[in-house]
PDB file of N, CA and C in Angstrom:
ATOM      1  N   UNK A   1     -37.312  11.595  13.970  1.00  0.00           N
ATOM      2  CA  UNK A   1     -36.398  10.491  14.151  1.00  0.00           C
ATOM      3  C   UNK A   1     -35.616  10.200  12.867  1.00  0.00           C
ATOM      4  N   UNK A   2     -36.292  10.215  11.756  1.00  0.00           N
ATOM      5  CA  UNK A   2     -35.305   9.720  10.289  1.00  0.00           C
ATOM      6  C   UNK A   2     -34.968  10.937  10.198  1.00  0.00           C
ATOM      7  N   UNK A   3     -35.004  12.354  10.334  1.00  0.00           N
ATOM      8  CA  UNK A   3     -33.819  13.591  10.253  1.00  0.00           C
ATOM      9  C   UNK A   3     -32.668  13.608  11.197  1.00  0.00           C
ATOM     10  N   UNK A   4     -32.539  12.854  12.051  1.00  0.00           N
ATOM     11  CA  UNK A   4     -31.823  12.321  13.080  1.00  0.00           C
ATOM     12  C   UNK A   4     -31.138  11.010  12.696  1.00  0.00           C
ATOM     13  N   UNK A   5     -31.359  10.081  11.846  1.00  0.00           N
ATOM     14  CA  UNK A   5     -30.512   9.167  11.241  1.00  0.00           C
ATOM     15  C   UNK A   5     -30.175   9.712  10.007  1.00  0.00           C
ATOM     16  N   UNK A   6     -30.706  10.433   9.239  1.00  0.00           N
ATOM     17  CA  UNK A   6     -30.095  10.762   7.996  1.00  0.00           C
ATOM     18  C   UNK A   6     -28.916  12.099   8.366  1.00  0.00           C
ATOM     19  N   UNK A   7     -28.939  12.471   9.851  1.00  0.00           N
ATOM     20  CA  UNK A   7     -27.877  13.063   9.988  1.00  0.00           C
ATOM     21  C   UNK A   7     -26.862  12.518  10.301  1.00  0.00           C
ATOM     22  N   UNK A   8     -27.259  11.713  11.253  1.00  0.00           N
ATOM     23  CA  UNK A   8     -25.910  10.735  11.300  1.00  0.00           C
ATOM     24  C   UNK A   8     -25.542  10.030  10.498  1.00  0.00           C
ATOM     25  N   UNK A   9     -25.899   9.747   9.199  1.00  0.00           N
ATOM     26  CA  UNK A   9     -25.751   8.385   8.355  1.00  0.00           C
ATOM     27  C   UNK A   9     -24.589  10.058   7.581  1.00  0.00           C
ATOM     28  N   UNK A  10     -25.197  11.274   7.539  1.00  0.00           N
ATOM     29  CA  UNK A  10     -24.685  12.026   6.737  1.00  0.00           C
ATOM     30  C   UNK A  10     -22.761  12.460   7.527  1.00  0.00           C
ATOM     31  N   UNK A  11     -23.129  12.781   8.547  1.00  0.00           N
ATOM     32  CA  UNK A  11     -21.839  12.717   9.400  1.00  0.00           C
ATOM     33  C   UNK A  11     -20.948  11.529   9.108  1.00  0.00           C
ATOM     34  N   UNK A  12     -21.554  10.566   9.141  1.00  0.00           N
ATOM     35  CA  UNK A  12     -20.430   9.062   8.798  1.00  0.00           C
ATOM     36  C   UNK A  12     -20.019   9.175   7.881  1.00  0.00           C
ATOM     37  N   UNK A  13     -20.863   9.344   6.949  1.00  0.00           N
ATOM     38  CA  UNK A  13     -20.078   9.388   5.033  1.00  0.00           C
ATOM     39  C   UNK A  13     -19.436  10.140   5.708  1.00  0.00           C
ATOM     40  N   UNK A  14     -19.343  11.096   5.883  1.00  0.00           N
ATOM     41  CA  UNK A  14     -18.125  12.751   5.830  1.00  0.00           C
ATOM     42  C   UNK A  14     -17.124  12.343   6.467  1.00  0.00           C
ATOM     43  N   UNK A  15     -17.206  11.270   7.466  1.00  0.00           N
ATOM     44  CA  UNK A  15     -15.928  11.031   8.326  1.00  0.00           C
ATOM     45  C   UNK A  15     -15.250   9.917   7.243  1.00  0.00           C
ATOM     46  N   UNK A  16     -16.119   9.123   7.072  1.00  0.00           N
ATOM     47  CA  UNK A  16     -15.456   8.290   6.008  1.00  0.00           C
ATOM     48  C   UNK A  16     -14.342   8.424   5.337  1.00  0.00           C
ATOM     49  N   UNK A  17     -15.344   9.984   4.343  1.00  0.00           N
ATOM     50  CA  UNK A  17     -14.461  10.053   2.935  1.00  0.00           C
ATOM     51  C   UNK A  17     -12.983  11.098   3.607  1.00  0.00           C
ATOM     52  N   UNK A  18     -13.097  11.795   4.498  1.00  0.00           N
ATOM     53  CA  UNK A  18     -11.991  12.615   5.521  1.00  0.00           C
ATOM     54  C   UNK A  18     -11.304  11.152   5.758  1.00  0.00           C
ATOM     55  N   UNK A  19     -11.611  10.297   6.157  1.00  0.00           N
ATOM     56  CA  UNK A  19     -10.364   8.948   6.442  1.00  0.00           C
ATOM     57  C   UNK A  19     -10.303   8.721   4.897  1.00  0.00           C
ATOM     58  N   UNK A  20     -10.261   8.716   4.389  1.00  0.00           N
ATOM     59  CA  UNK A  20     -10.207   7.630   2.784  1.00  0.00           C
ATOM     60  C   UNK A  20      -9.208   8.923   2.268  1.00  0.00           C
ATOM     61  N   UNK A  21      -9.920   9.988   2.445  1.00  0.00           N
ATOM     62  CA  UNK A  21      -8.905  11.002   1.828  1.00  0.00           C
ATOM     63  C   UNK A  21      -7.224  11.592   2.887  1.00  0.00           C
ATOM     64  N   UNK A  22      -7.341  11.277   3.762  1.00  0.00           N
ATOM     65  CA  UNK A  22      -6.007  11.122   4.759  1.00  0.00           C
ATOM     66  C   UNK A  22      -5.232  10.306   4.705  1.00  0.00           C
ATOM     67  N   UNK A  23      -5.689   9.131   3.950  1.00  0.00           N
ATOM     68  CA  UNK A  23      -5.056   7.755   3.464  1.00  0.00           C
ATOM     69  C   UNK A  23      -4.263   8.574   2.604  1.00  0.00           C
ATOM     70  N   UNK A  24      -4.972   8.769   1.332  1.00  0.00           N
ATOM     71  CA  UNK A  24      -4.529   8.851   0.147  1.00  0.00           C
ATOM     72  C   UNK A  24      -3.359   9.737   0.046  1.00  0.00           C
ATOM     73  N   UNK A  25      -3.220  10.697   1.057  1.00  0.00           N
ATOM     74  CA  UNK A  25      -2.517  12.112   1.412  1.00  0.00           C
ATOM     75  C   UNK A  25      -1.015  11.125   1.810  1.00  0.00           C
ATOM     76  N   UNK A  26      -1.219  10.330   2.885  1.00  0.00           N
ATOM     77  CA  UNK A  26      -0.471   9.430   3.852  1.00  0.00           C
ATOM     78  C   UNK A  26       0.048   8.374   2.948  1.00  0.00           C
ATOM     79  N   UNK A  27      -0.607   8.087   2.170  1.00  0.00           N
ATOM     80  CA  UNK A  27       0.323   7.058   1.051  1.00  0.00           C
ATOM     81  C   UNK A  27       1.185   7.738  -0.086  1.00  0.00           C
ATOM     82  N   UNK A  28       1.042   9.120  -0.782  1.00  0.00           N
ATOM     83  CA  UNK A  28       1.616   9.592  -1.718  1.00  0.00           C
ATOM     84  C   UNK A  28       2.938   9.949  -0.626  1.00  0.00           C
ATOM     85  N   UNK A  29       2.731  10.517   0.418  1.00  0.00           N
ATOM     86  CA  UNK A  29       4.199  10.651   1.172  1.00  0.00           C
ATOM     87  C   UNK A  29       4.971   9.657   1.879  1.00  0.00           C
ATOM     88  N   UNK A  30       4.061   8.642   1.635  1.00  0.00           N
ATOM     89  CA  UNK A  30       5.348   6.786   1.631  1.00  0.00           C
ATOM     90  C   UNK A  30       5.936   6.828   0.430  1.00  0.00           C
ATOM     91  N   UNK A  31       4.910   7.531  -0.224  1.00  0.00           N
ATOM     92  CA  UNK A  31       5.785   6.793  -1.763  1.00  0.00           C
ATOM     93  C   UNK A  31       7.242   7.605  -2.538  1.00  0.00           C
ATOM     94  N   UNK A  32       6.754   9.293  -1.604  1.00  0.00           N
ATOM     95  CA  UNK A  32       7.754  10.608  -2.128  1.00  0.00           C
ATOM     96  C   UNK A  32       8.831   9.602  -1.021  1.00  0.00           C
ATOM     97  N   UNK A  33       8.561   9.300   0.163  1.00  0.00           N
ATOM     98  CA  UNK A  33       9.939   8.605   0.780  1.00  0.00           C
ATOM     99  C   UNK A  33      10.907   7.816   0.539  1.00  0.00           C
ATOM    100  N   UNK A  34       9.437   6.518  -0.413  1.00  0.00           N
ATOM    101  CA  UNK A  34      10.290   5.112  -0.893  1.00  0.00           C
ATOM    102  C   UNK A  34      11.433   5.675  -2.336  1.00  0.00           C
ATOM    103  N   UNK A  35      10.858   6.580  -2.902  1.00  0.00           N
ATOM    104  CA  UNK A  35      11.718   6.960  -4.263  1.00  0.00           C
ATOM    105  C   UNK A  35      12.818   7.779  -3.493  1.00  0.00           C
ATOM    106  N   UNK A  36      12.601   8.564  -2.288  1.00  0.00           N
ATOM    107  CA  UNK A  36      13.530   9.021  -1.865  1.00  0.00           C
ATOM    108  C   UNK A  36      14.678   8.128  -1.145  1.00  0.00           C
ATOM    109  N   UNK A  37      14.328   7.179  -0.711  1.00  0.00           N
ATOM    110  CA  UNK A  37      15.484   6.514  -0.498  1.00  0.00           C
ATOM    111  C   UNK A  37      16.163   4.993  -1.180  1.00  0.00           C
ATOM    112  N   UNK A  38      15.089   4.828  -2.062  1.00  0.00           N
ATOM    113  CA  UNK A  38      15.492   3.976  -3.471  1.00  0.00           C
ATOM    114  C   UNK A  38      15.879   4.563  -4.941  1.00  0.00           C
ATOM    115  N   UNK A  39      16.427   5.504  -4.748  1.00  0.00           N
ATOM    116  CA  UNK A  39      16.562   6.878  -6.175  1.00  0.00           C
ATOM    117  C   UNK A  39      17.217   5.727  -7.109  1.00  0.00           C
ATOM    118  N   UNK A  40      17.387   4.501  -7.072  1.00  0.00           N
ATOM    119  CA  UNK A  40      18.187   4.086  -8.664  1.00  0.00           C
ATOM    120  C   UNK A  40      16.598   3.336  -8.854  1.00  0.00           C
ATOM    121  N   UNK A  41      15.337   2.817  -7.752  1.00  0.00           N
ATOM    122  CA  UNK A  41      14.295   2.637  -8.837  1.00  0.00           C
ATOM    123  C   UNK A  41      13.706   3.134  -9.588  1.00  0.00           C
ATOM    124  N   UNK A  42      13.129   3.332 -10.246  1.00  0.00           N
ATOM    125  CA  UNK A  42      12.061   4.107 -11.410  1.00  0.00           C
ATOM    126  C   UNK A  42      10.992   4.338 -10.719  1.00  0.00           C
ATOM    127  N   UNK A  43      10.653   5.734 -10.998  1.00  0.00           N
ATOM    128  CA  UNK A  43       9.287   6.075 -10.047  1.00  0.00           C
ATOM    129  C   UNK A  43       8.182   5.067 -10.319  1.00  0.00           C
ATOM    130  N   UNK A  44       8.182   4.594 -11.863  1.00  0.00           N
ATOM    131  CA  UNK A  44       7.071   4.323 -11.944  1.00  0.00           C
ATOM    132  C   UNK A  44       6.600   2.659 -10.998  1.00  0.00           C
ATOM    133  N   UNK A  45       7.784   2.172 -10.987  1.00  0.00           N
ATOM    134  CA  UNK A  45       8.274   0.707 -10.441  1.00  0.00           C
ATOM    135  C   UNK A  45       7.904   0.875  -8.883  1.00  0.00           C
ATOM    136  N   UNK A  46       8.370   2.030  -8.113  1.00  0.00           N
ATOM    137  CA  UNK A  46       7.841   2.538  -6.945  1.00  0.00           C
ATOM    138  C   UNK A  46       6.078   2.456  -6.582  1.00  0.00           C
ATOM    139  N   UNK A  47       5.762   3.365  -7.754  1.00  0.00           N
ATOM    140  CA  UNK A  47       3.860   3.775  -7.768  1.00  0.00           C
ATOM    141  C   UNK A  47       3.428   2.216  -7.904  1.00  0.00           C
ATOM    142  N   UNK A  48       3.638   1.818  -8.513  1.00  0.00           N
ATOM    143  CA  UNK A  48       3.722   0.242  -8.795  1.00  0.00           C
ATOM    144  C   UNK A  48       3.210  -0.781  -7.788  1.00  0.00           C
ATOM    145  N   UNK A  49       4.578  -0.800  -6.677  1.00  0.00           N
ATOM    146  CA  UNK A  49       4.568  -1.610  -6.141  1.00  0.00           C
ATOM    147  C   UNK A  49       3.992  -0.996  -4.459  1.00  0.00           C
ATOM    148  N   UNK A  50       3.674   0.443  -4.392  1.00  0.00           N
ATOM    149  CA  UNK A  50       3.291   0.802  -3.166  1.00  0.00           C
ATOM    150  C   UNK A  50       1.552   0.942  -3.877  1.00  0.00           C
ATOM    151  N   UNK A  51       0.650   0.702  -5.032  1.00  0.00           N
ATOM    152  CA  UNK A  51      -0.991   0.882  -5.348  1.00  0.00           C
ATOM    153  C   UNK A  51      -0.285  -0.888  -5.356  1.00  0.00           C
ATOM    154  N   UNK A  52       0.084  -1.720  -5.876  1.00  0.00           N
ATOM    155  CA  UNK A  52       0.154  -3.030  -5.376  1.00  0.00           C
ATOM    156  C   UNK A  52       0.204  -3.399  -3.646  1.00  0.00           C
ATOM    157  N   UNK A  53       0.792  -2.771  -3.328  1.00  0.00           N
ATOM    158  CA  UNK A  53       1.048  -3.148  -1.584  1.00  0.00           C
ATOM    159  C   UNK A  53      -0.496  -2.984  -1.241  1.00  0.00           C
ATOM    160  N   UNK A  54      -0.847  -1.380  -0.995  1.00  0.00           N
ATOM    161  CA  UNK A  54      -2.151  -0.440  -1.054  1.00  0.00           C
ATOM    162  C   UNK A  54      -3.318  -1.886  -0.907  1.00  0.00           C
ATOM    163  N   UNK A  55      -3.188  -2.198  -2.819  1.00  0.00           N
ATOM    164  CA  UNK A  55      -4.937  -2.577  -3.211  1.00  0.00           C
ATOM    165  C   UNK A  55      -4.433  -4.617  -2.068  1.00  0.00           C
ATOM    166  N   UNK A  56      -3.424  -4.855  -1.446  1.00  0.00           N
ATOM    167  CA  UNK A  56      -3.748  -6.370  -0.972  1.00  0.00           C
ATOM    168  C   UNK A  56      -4.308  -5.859   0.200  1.00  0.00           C
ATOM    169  N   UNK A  57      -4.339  -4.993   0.617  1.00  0.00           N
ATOM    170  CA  UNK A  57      -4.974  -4.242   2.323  1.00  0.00           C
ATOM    171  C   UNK A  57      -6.114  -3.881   1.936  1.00  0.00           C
ATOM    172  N   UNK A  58      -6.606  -3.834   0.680  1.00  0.00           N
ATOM    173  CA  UNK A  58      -8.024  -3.311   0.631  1.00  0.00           C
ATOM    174  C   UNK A  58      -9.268  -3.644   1.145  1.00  0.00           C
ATOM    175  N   UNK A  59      -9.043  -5.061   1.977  1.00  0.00           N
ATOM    176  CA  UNK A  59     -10.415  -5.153   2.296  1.00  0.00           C
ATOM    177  C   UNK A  59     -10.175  -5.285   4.378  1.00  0.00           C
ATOM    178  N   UNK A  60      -9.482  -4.820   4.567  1.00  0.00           N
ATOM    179  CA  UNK A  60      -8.910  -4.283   5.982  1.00  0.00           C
ATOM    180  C   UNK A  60      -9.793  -3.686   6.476  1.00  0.00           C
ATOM    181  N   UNK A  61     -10.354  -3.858   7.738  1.00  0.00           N
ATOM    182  CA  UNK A  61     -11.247  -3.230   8.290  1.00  0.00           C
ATOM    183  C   UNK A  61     -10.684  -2.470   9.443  1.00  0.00           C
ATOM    184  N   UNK A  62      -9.788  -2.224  10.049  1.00  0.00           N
ATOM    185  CA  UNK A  62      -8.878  -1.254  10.731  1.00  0.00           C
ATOM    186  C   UNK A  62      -7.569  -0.422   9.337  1.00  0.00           C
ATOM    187  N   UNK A  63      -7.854   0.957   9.022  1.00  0.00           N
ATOM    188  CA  UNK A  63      -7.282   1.658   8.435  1.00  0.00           C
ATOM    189  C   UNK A  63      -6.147   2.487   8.795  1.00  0.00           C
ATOM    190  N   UNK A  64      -6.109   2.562  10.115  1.00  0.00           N
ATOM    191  CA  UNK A  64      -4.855   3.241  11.078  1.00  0.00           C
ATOM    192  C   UNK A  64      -3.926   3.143  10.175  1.00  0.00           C
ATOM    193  N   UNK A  65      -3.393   1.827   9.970  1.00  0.00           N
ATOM    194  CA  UNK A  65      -2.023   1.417  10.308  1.00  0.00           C
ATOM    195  C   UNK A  65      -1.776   1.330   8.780  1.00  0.00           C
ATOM    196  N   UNK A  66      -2.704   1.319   7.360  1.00  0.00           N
ATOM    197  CA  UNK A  66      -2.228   0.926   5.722  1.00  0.00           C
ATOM    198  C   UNK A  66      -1.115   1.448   5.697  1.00  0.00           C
ATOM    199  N   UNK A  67      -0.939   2.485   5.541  1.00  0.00           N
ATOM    200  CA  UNK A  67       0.025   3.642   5.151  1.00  0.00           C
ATOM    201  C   UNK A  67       1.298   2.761   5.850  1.00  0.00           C
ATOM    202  N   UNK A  68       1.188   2.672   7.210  1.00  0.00           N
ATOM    203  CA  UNK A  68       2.844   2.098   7.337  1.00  0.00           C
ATOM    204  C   UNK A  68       2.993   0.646   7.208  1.00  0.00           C
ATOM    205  N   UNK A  69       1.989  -0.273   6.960  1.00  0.00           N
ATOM    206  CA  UNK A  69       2.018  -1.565   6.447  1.00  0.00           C
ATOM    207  C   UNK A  69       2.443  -1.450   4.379  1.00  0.00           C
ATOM    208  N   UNK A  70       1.745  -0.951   4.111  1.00  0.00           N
ATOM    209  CA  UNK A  70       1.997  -0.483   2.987  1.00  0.00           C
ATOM    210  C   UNK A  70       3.916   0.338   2.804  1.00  0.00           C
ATOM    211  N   UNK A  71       4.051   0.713   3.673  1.00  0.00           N
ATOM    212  CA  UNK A  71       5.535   1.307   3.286  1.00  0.00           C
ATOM    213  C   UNK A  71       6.497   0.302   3.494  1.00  0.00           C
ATOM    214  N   UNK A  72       6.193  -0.597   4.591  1.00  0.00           N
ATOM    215  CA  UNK A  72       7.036  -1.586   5.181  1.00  0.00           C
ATOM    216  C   UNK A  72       7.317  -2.655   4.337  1.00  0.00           C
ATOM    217  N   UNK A  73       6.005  -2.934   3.442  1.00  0.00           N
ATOM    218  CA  UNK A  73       5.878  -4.063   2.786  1.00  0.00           C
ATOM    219  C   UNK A  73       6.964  -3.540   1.639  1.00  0.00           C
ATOM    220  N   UNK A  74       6.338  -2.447   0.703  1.00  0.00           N
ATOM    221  CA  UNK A  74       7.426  -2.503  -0.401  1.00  0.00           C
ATOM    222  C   UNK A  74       8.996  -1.601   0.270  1.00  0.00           C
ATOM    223  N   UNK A  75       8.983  -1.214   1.269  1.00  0.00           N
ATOM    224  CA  UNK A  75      10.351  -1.322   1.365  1.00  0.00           C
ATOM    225  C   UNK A  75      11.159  -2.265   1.586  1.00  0.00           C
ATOM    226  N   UNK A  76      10.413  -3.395   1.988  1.00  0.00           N
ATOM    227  CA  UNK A  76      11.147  -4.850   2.266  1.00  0.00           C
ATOM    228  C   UNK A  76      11.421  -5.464   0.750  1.00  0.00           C
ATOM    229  N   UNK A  77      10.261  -5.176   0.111  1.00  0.00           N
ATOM    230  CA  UNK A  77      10.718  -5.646  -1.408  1.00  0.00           C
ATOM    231  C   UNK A  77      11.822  -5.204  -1.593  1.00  0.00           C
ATOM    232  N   UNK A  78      12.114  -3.670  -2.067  1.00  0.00           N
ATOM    233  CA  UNK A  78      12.685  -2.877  -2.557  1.00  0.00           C
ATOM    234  C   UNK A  78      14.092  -3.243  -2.174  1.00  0.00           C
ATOM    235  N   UNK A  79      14.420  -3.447  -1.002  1.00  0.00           N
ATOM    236  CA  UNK A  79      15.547  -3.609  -0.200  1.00  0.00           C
ATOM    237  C   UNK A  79      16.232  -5.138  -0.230  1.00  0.00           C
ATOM    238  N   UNK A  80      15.350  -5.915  -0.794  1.00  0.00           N
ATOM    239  CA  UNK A  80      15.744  -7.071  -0.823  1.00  0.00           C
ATOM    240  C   UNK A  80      15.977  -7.813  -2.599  1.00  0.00           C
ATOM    241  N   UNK A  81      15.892  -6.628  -3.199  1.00  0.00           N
ATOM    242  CA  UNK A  81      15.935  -7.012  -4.756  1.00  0.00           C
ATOM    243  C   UNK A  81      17.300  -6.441  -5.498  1.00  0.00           C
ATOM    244  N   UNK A  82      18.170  -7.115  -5.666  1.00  0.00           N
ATOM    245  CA  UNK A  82      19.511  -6.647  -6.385  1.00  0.00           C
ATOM    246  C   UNK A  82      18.827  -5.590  -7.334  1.00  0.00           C
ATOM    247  N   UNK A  83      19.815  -4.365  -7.483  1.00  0.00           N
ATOM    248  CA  UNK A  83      19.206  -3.035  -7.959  1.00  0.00           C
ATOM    249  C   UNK A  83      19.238  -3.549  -9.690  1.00  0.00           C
ATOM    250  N   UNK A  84      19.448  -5.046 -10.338  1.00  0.00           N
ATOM    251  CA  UNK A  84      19.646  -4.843 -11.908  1.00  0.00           C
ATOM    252  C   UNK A  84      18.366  -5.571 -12.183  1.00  0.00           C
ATOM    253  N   UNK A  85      17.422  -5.896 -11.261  1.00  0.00           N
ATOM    254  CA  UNK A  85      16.311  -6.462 -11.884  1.00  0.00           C
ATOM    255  C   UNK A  85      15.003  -6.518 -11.003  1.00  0.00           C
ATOM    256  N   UNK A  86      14.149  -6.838 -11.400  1.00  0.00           N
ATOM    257  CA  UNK A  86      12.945  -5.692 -11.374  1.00  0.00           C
ATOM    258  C   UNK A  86      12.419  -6.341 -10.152  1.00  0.00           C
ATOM    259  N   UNK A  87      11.948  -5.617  -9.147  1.00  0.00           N
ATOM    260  CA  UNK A  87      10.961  -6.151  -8.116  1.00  0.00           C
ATOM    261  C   UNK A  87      10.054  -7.015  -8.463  1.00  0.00           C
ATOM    262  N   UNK A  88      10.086  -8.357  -7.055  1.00  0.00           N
ATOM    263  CA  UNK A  88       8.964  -8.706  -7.333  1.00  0.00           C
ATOM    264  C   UNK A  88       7.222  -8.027  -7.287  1.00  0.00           C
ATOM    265  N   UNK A  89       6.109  -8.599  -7.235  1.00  0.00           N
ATOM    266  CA  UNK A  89       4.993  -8.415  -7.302  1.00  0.00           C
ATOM    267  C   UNK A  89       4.830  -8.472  -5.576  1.00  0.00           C
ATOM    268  N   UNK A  90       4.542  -7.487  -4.738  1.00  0.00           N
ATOM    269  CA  UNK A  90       4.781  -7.744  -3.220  1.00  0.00           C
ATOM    270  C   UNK A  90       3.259  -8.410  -3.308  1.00  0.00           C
ATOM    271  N   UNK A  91       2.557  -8.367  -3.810  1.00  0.00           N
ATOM    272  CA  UNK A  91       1.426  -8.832  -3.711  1.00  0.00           C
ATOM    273  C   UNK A  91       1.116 -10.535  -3.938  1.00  0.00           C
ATOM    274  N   UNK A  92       2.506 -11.194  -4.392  1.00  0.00           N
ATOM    275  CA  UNK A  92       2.020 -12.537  -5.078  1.00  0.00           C
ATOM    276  C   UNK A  92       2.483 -13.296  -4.356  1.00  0.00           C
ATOM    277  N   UNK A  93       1.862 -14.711  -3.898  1.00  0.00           N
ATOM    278  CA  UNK A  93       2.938 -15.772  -3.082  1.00  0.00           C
ATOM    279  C   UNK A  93       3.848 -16.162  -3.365  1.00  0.00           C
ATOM    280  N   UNK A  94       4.637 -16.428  -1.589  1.00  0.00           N
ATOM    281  CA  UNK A  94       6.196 -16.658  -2.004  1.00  0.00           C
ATOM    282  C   UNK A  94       6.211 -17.568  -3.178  1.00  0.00           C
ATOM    283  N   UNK A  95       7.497 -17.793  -3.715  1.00  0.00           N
ATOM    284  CA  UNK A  95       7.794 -19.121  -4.716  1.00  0.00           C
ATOM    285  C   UNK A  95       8.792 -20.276  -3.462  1.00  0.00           C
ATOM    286  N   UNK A  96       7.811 -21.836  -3.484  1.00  0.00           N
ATOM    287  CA  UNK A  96       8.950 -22.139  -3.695  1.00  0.00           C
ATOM    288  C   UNK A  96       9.661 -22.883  -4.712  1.00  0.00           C
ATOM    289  N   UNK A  97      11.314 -22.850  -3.836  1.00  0.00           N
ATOM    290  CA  UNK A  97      12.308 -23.507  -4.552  1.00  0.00           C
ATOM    291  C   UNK A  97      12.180 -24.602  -4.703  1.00  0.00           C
ATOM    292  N   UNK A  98      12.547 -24.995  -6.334  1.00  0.00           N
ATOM    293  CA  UNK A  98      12.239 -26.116  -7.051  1.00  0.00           C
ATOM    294  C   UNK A  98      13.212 -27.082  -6.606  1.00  0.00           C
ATOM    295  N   UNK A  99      13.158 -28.087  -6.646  1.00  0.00           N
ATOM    296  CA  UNK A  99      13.806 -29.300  -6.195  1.00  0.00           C
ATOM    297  C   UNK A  99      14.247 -30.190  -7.184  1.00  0.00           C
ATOM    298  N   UNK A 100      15.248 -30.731  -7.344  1.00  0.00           N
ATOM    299  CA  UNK A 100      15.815 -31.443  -8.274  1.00  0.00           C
ATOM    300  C   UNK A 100      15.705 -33.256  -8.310  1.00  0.00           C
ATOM    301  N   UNK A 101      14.925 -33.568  -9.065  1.00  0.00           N
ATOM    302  CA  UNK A 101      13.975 -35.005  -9.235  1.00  0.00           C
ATOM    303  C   UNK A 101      15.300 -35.962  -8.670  1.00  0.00           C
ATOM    304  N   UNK A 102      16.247 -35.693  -9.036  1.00  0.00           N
ATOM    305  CA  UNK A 102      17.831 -36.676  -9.470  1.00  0.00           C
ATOM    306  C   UNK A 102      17.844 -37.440  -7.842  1.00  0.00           C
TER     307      UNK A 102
END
């Protein structure tokens, strides 16, 4: 009976790290996309903000979908930031607008 759970416990890791490593495959080709169709950001500003997108999903318990939540998110940044100054942090809460005491 425990050579029979330590096989299955051994099968799960393996499927695991095969999902964890299909991620990782599935996110470097969001990111060859996002530089591909943001070419005036800086790669590094890209890697940036798609391991920022990435690590706020990290504790997600359905993995399907990171990869295109993760692309969506910093392409919405990306797309919504005048090209002369730097993305925000997709990871940080909105701001709001300050209000004038007067």
């Amino acid at each position: 009976m425990d050579a029979a759970r330590s096989g299955d416990r051994a099968a799960e890791e393996s499927a695991s790290a095969h999902r964890a490593h299909a991620e990782q495959v599935a996110l470097h080709y969001v990111t060859v996309r996002l530089r591909t169709a943001f070419p005036s950001v800086g790669h590094d500003t890209v890697d940036a903000l798609v391991r920022a997108a990435h690590d706020a999903l990290r504790h997600a318990k359905v993995r399907t979908y990171i990869p295109i939540l993760v692309e969506r998110r910093v392409r919405n940044t990306l797309a919504s930031t005048p090209t002369n100054t730097a993305p925000p942090n997709p990871t940080a809460p909105p701001q709001q607008a300050e209000t004038d005491p007067a």
